[in-house]
PDB file of N, CA and C in Angstrom:
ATOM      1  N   UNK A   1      87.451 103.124 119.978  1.00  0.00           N
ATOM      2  CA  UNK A   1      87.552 103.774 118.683  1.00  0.00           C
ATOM      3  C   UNK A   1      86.711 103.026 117.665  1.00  0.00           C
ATOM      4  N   UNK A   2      86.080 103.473 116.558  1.00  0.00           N
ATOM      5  CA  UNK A   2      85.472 102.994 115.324  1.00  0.00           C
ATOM      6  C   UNK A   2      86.578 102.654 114.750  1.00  0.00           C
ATOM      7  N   UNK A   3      85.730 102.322 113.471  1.00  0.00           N
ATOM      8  CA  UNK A   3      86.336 102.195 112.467  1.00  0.00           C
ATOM      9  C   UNK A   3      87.225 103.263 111.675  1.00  0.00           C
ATOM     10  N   UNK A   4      86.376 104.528 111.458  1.00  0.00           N
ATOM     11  CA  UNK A   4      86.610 105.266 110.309  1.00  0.00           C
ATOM     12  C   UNK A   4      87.905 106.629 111.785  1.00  0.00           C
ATOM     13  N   UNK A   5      87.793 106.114 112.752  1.00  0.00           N
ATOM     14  CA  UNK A   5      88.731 106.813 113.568  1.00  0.00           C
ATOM     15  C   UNK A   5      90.325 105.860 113.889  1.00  0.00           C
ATOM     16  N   UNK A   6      89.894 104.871 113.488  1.00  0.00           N
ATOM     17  CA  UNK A   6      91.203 103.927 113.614  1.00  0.00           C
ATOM     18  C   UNK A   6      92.132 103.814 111.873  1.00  0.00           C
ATOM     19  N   UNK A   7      91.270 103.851 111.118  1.00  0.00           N
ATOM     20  CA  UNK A   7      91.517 104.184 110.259  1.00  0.00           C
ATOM     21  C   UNK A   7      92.485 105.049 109.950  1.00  0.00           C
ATOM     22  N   UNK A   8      91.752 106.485 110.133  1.00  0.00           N
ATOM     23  CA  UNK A   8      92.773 107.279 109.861  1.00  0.00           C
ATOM     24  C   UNK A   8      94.081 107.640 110.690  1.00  0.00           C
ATOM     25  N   UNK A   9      93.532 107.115 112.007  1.00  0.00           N
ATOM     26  CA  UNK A   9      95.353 106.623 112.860  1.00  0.00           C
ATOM     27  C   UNK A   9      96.001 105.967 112.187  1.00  0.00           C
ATOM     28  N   UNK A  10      95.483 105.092 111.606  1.00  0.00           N
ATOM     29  CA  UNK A  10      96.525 103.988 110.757  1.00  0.00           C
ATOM     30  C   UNK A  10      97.103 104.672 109.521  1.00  0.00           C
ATOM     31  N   UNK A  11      97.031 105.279 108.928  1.00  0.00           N
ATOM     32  CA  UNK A  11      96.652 105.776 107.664  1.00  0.00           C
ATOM     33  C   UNK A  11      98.108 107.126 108.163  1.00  0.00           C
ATOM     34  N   UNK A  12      97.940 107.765 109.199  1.00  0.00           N
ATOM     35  CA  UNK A  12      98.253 108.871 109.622  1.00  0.00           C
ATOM     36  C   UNK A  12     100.216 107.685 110.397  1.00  0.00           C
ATOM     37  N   UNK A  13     100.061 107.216 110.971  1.00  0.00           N
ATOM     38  CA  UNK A  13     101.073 106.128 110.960  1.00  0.00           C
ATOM     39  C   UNK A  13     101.789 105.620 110.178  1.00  0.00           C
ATOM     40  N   UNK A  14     101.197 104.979 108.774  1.00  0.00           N
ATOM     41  CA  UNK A  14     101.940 104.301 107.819  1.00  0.00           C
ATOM     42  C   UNK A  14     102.396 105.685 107.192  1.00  0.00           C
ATOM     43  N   UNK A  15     101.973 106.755 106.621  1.00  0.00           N
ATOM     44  CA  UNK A  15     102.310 107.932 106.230  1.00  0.00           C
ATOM     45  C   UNK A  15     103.902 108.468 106.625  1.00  0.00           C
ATOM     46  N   UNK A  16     103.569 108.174 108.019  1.00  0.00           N
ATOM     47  CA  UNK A  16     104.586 109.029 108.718  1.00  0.00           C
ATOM     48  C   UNK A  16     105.667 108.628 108.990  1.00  0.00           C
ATOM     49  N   UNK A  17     105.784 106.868 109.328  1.00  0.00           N
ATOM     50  CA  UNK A  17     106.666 106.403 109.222  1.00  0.00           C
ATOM     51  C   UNK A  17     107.076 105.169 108.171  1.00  0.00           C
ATOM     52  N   UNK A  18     106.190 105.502 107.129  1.00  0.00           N
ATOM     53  CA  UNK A  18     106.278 104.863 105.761  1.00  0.00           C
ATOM     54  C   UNK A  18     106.466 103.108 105.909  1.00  0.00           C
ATOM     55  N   UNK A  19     105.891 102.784 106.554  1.00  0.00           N
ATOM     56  CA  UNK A  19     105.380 101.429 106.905  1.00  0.00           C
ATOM     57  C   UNK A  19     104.692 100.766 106.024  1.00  0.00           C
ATOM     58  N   UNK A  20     104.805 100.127 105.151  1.00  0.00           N
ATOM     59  CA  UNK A  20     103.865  98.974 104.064  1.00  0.00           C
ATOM     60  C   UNK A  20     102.816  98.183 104.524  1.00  0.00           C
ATOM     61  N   UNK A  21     102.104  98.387 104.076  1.00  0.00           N
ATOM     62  CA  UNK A  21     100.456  98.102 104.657  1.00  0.00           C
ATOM     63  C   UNK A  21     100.964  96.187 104.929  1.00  0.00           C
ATOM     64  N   UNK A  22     101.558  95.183 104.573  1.00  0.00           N
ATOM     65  CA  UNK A  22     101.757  94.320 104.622  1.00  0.00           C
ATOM     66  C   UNK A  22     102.385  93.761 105.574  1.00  0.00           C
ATOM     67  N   UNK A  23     103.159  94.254 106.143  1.00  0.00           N
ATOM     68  CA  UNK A  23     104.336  94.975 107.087  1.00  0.00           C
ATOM     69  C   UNK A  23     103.563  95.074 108.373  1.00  0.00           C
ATOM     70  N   UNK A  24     102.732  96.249 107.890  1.00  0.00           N
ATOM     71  CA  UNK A  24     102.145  96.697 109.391  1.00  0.00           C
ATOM     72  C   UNK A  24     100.960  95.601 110.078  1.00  0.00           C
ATOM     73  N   UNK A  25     100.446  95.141 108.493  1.00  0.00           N
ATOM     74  CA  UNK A  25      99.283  94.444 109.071  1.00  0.00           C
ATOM     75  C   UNK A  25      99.602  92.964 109.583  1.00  0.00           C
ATOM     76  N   UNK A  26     100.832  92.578 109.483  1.00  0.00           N
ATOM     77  CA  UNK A  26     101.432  91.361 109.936  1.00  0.00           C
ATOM     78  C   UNK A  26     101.540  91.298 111.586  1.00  0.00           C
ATOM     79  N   UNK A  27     102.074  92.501 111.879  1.00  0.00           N
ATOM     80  CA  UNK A  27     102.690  92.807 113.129  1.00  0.00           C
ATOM     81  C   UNK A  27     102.147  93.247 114.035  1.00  0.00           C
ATOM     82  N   UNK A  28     100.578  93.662 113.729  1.00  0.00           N
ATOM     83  CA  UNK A  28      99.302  94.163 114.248  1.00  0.00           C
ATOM     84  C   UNK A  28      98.294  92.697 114.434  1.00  0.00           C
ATOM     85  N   UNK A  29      98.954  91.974 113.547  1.00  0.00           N
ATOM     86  CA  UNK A  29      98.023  90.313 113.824  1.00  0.00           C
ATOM     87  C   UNK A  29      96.526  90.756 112.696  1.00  0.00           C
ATOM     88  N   UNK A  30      96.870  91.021 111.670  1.00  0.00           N
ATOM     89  CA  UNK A  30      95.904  90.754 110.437  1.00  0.00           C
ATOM     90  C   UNK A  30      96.082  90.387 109.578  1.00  0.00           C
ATOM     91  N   UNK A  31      94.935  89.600 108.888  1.00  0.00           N
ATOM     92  CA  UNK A  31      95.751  89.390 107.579  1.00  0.00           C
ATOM     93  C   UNK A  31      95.738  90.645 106.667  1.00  0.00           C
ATOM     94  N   UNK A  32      96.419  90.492 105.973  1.00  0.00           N
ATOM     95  CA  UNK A  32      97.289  92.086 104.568  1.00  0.00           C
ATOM     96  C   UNK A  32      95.914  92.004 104.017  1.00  0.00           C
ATOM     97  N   UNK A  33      95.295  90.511 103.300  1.00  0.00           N
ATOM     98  CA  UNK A  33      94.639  91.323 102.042  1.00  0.00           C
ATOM     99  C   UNK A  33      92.888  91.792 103.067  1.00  0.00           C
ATOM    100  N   UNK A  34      92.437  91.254 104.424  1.00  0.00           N
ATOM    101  CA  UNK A  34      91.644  92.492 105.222  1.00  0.00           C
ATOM    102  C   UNK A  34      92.196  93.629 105.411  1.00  0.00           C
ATOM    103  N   UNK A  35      93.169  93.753 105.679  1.00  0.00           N
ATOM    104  CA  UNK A  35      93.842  94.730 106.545  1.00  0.00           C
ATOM    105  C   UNK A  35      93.519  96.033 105.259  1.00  0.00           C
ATOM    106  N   UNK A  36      94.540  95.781 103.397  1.00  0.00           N
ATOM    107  CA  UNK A  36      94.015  96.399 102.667  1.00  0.00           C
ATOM    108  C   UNK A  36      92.689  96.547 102.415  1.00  0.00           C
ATOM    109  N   UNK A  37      91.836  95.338 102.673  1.00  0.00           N
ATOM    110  CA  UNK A  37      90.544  96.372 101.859  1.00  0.00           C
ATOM    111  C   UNK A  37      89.786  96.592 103.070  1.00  0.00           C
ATOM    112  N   UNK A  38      90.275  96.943 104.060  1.00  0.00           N
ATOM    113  CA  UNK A  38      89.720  97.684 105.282  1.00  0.00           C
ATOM    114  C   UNK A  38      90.081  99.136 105.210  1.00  0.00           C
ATOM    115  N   UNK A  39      91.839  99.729 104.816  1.00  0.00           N
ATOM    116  CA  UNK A  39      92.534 100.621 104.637  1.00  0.00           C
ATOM    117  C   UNK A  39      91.604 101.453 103.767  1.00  0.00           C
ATOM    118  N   UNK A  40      91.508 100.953 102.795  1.00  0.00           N
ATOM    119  CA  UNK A  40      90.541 101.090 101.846  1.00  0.00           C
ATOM    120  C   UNK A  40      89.002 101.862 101.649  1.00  0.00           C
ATOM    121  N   UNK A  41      88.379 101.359 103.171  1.00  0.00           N
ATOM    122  CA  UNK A  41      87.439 101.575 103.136  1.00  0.00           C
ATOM    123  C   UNK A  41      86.108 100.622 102.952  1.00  0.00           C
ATOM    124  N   UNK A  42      86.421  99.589 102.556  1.00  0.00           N
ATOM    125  CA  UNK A  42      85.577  98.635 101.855  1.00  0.00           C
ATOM    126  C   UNK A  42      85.131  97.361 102.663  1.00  0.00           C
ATOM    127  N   UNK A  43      85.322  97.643 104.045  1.00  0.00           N
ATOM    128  CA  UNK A  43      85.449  96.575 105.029  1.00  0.00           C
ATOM    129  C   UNK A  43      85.675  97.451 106.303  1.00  0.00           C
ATOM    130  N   UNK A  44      84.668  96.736 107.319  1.00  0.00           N
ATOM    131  CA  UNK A  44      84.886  97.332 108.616  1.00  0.00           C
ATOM    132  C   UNK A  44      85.307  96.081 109.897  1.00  0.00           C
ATOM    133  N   UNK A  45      85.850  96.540 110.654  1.00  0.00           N
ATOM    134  CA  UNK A  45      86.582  95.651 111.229  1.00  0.00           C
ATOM    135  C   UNK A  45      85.787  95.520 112.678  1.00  0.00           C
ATOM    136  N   UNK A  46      85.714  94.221 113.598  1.00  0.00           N
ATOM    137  CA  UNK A  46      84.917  94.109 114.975  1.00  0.00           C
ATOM    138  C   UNK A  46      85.919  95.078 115.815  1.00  0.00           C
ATOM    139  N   UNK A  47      85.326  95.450 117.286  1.00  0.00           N
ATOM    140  CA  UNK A  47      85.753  95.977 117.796  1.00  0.00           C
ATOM    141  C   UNK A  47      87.503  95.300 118.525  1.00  0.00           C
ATOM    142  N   UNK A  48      86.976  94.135 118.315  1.00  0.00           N
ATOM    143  CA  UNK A  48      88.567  93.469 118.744  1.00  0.00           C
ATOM    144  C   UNK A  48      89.498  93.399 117.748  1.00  0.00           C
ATOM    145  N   UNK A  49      89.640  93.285 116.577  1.00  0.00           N
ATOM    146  CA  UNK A  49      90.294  93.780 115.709  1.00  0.00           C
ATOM    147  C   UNK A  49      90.472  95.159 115.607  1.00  0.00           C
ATOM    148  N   UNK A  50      90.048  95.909 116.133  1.00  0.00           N
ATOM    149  CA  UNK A  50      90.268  97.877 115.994  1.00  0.00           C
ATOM    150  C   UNK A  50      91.561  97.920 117.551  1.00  0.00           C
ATOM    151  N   UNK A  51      90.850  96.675 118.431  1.00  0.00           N
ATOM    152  CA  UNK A  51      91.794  97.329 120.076  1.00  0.00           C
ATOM    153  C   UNK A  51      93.357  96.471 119.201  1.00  0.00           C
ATOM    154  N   UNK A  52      93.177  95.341 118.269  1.00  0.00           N
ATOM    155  CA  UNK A  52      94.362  95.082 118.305  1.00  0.00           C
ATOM    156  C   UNK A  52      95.399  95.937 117.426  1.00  0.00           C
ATOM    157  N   UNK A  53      94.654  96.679 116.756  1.00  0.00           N
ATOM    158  CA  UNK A  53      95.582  97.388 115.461  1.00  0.00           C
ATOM    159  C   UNK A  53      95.703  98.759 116.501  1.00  0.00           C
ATOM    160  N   UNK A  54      95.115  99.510 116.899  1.00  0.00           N
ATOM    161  CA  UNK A  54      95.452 100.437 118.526  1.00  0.00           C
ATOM    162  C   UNK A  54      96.468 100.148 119.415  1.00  0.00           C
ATOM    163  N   UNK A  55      96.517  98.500 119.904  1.00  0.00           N
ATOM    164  CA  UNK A  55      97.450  98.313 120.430  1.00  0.00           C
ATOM    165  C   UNK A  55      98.482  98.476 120.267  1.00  0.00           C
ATOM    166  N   UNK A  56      98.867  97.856 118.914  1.00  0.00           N
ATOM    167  CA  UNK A  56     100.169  97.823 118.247  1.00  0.00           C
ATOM    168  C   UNK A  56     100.474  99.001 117.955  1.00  0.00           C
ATOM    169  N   UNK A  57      99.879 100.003 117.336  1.00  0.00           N
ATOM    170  CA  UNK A  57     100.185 101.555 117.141  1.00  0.00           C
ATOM    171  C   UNK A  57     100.569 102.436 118.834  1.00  0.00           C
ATOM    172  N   UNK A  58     100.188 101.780 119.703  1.00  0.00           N
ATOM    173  CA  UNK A  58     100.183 102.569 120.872  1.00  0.00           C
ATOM    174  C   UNK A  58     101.812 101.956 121.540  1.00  0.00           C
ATOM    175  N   UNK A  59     101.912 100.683 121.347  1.00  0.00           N
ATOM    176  CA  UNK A  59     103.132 100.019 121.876  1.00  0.00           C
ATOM    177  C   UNK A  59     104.249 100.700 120.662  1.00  0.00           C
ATOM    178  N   UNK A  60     103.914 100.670 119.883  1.00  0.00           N
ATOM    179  CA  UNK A  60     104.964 101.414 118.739  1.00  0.00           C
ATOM    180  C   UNK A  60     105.423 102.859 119.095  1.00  0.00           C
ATOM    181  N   UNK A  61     104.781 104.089 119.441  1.00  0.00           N
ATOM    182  CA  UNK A  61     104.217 104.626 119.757  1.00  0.00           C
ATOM    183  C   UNK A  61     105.288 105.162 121.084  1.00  0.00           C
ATOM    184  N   UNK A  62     105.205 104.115 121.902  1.00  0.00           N
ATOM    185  CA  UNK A  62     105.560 104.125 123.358  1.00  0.00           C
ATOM    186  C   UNK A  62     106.908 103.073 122.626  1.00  0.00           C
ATOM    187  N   UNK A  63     107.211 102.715 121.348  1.00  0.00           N
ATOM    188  CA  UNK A  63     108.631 102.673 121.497  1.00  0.00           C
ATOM    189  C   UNK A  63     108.903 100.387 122.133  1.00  0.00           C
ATOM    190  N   UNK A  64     107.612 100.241 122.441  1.00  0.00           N
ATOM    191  CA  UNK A  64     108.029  98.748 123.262  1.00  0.00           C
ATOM    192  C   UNK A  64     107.477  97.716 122.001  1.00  0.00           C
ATOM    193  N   UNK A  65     108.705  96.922 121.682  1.00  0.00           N
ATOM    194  CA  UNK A  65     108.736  96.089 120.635  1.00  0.00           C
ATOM    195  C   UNK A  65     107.957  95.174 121.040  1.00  0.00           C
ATOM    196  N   UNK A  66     107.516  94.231 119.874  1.00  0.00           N
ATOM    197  CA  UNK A  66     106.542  93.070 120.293  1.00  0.00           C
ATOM    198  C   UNK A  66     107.441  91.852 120.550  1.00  0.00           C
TER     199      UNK A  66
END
């Protein structure tokens, strides 16, 4: 996945289950203030930072706690 497709998974996630960008980006292994100005738009993230914020949405997802 890119950027601007992980994105809006994320985006489409915190929405839905009203998750605080601070919150999520802790538990995904980022720091909050990338994580916001990535959310944002204003920052793009390496591809290993995109599989880890995927991961965590996919294990969430599938319900298996970290």
């Amino acid at each position: 996945m890119d950027n601007n497709a992980t994105r809006a998974r994320v985006n489409r996630y915190i929405e839905h289950y009203g998750t605080p960008n601070k919150f999520f980006a802790k538990q995904a292994g980022v720091h909050h203030t990338n994580f916001s100005t990535w959310v944002n738009g204003n920052l793009d993230f390496s591809l290993r930072t995109l599989a880890k914020i995927n991961n965590y949405i996919d294990r969430m997802i599938k319900g298996i706690a970290i």
